[in-house]
C-alpha atoms as a PDB file:
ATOM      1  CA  UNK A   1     -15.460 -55.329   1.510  1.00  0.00           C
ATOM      2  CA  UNK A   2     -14.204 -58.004  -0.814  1.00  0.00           C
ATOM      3  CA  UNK A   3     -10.767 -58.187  -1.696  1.00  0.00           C
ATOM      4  CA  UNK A   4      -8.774 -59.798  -4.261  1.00  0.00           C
ATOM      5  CA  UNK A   5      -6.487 -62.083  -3.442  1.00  0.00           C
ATOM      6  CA  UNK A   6      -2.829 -61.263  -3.539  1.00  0.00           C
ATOM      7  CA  UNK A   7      -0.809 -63.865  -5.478  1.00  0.00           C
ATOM      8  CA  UNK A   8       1.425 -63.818  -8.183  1.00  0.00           C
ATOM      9  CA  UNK A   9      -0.866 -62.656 -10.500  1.00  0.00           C
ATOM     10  CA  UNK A  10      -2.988 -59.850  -7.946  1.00  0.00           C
ATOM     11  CA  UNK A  11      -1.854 -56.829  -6.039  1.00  0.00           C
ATOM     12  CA  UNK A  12      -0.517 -56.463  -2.696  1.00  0.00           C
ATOM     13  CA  UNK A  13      -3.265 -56.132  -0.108  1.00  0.00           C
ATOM     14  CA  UNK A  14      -2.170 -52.819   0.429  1.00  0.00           C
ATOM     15  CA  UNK A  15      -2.203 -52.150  -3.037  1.00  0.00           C
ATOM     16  CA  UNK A  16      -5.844 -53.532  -3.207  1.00  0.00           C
ATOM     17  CA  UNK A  17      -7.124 -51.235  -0.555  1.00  0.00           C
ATOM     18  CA  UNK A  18      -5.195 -48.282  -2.813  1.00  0.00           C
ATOM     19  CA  UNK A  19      -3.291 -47.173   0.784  1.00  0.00           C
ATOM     20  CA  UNK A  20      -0.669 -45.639  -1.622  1.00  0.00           C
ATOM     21  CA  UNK A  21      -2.423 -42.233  -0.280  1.00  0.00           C
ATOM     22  CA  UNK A  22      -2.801 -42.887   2.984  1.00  0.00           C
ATOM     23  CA  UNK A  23       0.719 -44.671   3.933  1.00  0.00           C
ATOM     24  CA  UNK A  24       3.053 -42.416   2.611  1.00  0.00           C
ATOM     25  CA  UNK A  25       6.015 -44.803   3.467  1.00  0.00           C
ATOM     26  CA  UNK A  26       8.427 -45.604   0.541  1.00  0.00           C
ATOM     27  CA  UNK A  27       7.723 -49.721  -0.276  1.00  0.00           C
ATOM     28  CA  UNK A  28      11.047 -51.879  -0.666  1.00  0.00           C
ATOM     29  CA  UNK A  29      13.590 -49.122  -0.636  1.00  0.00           C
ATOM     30  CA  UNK A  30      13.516 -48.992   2.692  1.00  0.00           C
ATOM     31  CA  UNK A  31      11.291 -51.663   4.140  1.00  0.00           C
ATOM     32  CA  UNK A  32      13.752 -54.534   3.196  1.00  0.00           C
ATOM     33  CA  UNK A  33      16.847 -53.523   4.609  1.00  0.00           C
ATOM     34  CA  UNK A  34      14.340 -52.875   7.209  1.00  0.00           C
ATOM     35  CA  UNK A  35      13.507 -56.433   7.491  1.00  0.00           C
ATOM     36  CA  UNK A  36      17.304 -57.676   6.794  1.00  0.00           C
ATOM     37  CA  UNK A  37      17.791 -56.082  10.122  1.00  0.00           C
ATOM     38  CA  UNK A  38      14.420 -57.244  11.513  1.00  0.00           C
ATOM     39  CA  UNK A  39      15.448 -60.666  10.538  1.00  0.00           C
ATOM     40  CA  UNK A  40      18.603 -60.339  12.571  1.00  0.00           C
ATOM     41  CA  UNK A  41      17.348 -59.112  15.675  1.00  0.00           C
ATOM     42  CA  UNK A  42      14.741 -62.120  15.969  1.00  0.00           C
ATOM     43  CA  UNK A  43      17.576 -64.391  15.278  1.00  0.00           C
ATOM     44  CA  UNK A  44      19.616 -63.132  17.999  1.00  0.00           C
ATOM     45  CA  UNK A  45      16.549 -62.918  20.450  1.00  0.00           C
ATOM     46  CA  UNK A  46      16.194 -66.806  19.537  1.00  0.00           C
ATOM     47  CA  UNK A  47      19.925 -67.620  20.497  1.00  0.00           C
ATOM     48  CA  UNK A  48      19.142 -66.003  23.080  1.00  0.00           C
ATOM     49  CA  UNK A  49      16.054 -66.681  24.603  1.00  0.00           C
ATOM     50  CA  UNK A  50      15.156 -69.990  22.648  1.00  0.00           C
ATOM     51  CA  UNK A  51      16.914 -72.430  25.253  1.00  0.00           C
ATOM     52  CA  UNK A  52      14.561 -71.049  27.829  1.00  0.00           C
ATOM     53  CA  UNK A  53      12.198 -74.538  28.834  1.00  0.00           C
ATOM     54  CA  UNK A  54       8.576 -73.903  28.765  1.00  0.00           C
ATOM     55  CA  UNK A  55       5.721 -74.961  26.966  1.00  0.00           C
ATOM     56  CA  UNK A  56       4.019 -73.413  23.907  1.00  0.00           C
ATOM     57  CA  UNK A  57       0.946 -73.235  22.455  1.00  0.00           C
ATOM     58  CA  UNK A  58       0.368 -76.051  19.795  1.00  0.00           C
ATOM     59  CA  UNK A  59      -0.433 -73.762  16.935  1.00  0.00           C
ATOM     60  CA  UNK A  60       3.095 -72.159  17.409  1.00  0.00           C
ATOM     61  CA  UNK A  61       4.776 -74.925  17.722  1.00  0.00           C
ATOM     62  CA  UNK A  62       6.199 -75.964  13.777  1.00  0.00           C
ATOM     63  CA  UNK A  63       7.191 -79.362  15.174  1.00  0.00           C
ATOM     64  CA  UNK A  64       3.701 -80.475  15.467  1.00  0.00           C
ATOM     65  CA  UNK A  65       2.169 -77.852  12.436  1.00  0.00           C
ATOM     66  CA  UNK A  66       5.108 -76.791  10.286  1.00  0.00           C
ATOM     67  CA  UNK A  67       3.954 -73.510   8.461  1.00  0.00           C
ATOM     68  CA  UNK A  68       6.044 -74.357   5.266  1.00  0.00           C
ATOM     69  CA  UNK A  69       5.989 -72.382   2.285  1.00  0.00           C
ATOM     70  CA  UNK A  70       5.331 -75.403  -0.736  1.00  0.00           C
ATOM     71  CA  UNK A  71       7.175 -77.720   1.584  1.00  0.00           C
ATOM     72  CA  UNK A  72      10.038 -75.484   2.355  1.00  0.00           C
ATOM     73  CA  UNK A  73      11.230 -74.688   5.822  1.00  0.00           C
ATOM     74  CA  UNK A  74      11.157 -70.782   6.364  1.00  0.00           C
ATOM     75  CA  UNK A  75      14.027 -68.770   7.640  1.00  0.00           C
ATOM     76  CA  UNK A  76      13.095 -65.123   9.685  1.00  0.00           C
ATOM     77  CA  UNK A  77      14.193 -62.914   6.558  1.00  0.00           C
ATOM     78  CA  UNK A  78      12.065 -64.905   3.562  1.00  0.00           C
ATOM     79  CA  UNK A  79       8.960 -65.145   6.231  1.00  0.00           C
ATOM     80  CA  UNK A  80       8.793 -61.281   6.836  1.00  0.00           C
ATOM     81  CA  UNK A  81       9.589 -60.902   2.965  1.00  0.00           C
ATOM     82  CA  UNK A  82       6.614 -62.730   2.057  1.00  0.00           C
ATOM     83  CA  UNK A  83       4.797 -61.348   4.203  1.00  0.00           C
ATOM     84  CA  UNK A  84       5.614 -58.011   3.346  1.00  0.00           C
ATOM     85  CA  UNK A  85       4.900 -58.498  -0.075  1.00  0.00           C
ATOM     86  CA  UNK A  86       2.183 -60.003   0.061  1.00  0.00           C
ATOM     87  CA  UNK A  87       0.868 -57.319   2.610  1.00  0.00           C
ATOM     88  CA  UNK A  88       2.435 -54.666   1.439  1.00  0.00           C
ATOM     89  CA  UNK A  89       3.882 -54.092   4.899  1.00  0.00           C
ATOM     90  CA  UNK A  90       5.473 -50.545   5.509  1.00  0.00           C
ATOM     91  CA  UNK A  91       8.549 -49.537   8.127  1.00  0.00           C
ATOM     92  CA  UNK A  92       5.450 -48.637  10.551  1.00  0.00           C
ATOM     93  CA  UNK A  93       3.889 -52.136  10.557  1.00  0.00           C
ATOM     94  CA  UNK A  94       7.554 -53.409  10.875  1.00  0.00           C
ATOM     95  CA  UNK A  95       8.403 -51.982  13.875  1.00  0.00           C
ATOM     96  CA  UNK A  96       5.023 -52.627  15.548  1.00  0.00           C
ATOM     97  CA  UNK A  97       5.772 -56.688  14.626  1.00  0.00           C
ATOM     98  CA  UNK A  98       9.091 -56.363  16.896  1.00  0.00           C
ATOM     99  CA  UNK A  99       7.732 -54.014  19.602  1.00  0.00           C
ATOM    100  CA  UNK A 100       4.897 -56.828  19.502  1.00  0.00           C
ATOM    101  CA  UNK A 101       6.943 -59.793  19.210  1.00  0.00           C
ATOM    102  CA  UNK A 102       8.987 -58.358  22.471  1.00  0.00           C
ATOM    103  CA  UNK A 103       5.988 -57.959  24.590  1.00  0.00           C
ATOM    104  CA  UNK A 104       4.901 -61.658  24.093  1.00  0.00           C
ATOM    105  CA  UNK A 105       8.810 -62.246  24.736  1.00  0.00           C
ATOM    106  CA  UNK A 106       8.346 -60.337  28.294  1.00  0.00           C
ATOM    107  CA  UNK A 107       4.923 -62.114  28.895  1.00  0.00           C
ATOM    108  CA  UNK A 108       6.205 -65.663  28.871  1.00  0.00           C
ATOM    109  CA  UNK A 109       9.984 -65.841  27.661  1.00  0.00           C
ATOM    110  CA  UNK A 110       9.486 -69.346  26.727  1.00  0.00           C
ATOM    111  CA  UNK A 111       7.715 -68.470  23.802  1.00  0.00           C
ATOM    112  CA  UNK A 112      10.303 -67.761  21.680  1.00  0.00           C
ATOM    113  CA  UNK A 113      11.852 -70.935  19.940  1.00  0.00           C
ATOM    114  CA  UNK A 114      13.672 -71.645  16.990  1.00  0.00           C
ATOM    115  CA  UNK A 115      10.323 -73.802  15.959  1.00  0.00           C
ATOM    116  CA  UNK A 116       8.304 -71.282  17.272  1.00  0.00           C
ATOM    117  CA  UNK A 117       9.575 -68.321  15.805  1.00  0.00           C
ATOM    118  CA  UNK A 118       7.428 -68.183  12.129  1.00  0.00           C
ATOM    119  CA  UNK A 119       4.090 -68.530  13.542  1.00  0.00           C
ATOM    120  CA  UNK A 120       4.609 -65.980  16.301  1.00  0.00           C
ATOM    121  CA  UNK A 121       5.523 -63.671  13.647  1.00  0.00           C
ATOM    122  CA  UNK A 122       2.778 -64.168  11.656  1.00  0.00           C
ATOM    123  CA  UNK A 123       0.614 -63.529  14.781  1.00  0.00           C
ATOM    124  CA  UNK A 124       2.403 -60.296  14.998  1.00  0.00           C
ATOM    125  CA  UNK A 125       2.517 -59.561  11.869  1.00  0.00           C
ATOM    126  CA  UNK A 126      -1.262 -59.738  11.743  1.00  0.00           C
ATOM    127  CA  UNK A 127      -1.914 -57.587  14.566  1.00  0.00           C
ATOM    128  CA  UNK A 128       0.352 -54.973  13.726  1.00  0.00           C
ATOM    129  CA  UNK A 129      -1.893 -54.479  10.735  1.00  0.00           C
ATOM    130  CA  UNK A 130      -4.865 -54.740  11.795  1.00  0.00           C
ATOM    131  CA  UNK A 131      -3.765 -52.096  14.216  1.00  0.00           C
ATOM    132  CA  UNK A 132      -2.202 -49.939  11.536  1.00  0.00           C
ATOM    133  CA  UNK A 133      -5.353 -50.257   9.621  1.00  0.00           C
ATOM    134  CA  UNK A 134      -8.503 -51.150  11.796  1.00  0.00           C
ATOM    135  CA  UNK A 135     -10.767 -49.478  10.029  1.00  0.00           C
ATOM    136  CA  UNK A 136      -9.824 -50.919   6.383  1.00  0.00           C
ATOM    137  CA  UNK A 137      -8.608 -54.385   6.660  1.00  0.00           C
ATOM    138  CA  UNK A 138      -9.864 -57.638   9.066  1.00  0.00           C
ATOM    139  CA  UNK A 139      -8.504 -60.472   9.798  1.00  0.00           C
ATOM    140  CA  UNK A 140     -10.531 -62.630   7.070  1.00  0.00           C
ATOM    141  CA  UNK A 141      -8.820 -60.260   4.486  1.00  0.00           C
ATOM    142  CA  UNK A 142      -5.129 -60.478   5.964  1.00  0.00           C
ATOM    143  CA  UNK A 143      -5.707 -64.034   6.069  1.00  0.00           C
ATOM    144  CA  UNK A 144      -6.932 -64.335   2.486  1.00  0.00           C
ATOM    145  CA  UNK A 145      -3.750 -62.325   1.307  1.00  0.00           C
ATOM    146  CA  UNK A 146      -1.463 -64.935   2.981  1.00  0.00           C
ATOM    147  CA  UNK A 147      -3.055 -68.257   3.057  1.00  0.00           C
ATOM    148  CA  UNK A 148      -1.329 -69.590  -0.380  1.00  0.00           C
ATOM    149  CA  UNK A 149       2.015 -68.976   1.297  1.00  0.00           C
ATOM    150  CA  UNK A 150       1.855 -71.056   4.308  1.00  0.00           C
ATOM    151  CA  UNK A 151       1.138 -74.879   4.081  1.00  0.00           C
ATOM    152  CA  UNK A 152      -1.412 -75.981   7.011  1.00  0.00           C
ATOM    153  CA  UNK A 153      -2.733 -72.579   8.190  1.00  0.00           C
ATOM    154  CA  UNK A 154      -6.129 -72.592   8.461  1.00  0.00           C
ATOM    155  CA  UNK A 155      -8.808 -69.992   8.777  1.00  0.00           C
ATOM    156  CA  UNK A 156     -10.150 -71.059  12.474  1.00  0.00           C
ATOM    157  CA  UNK A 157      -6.276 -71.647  13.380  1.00  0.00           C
ATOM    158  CA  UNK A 158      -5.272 -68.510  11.701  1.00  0.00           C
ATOM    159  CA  UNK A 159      -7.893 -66.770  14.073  1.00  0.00           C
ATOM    160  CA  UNK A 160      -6.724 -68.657  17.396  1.00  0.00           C
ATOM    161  CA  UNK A 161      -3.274 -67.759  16.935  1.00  0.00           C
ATOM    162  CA  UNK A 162      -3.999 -64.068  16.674  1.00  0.00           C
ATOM    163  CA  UNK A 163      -6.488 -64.296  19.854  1.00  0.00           C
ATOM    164  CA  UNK A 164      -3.546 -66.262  21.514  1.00  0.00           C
ATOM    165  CA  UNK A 165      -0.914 -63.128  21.348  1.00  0.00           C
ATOM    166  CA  UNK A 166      -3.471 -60.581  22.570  1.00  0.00           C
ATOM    167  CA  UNK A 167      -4.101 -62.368  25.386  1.00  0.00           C
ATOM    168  CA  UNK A 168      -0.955 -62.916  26.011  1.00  0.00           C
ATOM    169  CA  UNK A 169      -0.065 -59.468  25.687  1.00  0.00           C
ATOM    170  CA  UNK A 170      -2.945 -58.814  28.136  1.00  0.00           C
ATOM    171  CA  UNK A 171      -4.760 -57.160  25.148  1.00  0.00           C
ATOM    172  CA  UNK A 172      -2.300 -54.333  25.011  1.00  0.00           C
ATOM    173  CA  UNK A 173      -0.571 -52.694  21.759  1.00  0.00           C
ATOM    174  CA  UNK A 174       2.377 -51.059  22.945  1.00  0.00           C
ATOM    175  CA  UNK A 175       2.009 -47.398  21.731  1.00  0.00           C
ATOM    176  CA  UNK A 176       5.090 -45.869  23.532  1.00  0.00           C
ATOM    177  CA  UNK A 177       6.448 -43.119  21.145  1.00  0.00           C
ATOM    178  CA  UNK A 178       9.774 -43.030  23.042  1.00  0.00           C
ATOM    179  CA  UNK A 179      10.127 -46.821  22.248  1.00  0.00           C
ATOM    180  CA  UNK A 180       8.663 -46.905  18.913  1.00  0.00           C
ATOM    181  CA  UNK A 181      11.515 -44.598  18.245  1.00  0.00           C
ATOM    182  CA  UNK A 182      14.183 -46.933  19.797  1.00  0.00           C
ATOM    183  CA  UNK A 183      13.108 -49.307  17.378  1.00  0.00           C
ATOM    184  CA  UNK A 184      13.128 -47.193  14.617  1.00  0.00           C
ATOM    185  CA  UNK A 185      15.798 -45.970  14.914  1.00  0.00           C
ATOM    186  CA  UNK A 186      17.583 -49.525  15.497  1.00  0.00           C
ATOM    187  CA  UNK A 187      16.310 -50.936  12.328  1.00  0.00           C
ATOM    188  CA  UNK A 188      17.601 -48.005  10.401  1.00  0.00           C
ATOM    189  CA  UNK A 189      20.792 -48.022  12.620  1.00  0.00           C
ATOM    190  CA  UNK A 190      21.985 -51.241  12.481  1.00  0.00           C
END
């Protein structure tokens, strides 16, 4: 299925694939204070675990490919906003990103680094969509919604990343209800 492009001028890829129906969540009312507090529970995971020595793979390392937005240096909170926008990310999608990003964290806790940190969520991001929505939207469309924001992500590098995470999440979604709920309720809690 072809999409059109979200930019300024196109819709949402949500709003392209009309999921207005099927994802009854309310959009920004409550998906960005959602990501305010999203943004500052990745920030304190880097304090925390971002000292931790350990390599990375290349592709998430911004030192070597910095994933600037028209030459700008992303923070956490205008990341997941663009990417929210752009994706028309929902609470749901939101809280799969940080059960996601967490996993990875447990996996190899030297992941997580403050150069590190944009490109990992974009890898979660991406996933957490796709597993949202499997059976409407692909990575080639996700991809095509996002690729204007980010300077030097490519298609084939786009891919690796995303093939990166789910190995090293051993291929595994976490689908717990109980802790899908912890998060949940954190990131209305906070």
């Amino acid at each position: 299925m072809a999409l059109l492009r979200a930019s300024k001028s196109a819709p949402a890829l949500g709003s392209t694939l009309n999921l207005a129906d099927d994802r009854t969540f309310a959009r920004n009312i409550f998906t960005y204070p959602c990501l305010d507090k999203f943004a500052c529970a990745v920030e304190v995971l880097v304090d925390e675990f971002g000292p931790i020595p350990g390599p990375i793979l290349d592709l998430w390392d911004e030192r070597l490919i910095p994933l600037k937005s028209n030459g700008r240096i992303l923070n956490v909170k205008h990341a997941m906003r663009a990417l929210s926008d752009r994706l028309d990310l929902r609470a749901p999608d939101i809280i799969l990103t940080l059960m996601l990003l967490e996993t990875a964290m447990r996996s190899d806790h030297a992941i997580l680094k403050p150069y590190s940190v944009i490109p990992l969520l974009v890898s979660c991001v991406t996933i957490a969509l796709k597993f949202q929505l499997d059976a409407i939207v692909n990575i080639g469309d996700i991809f095509d919604a996002i690729e204007d924001l980010l300077d030097n992500l490519d298609f084939e590098n786009f891919k690796y990343m995303e093939r990166e995470l789910l190995v090293l999440i051993d291929w595994k979604v976490p689908t717990c209800p109980k802790n899908y709920r912890n998060y949940a309720t954190l990131l209305y809690t906070l």
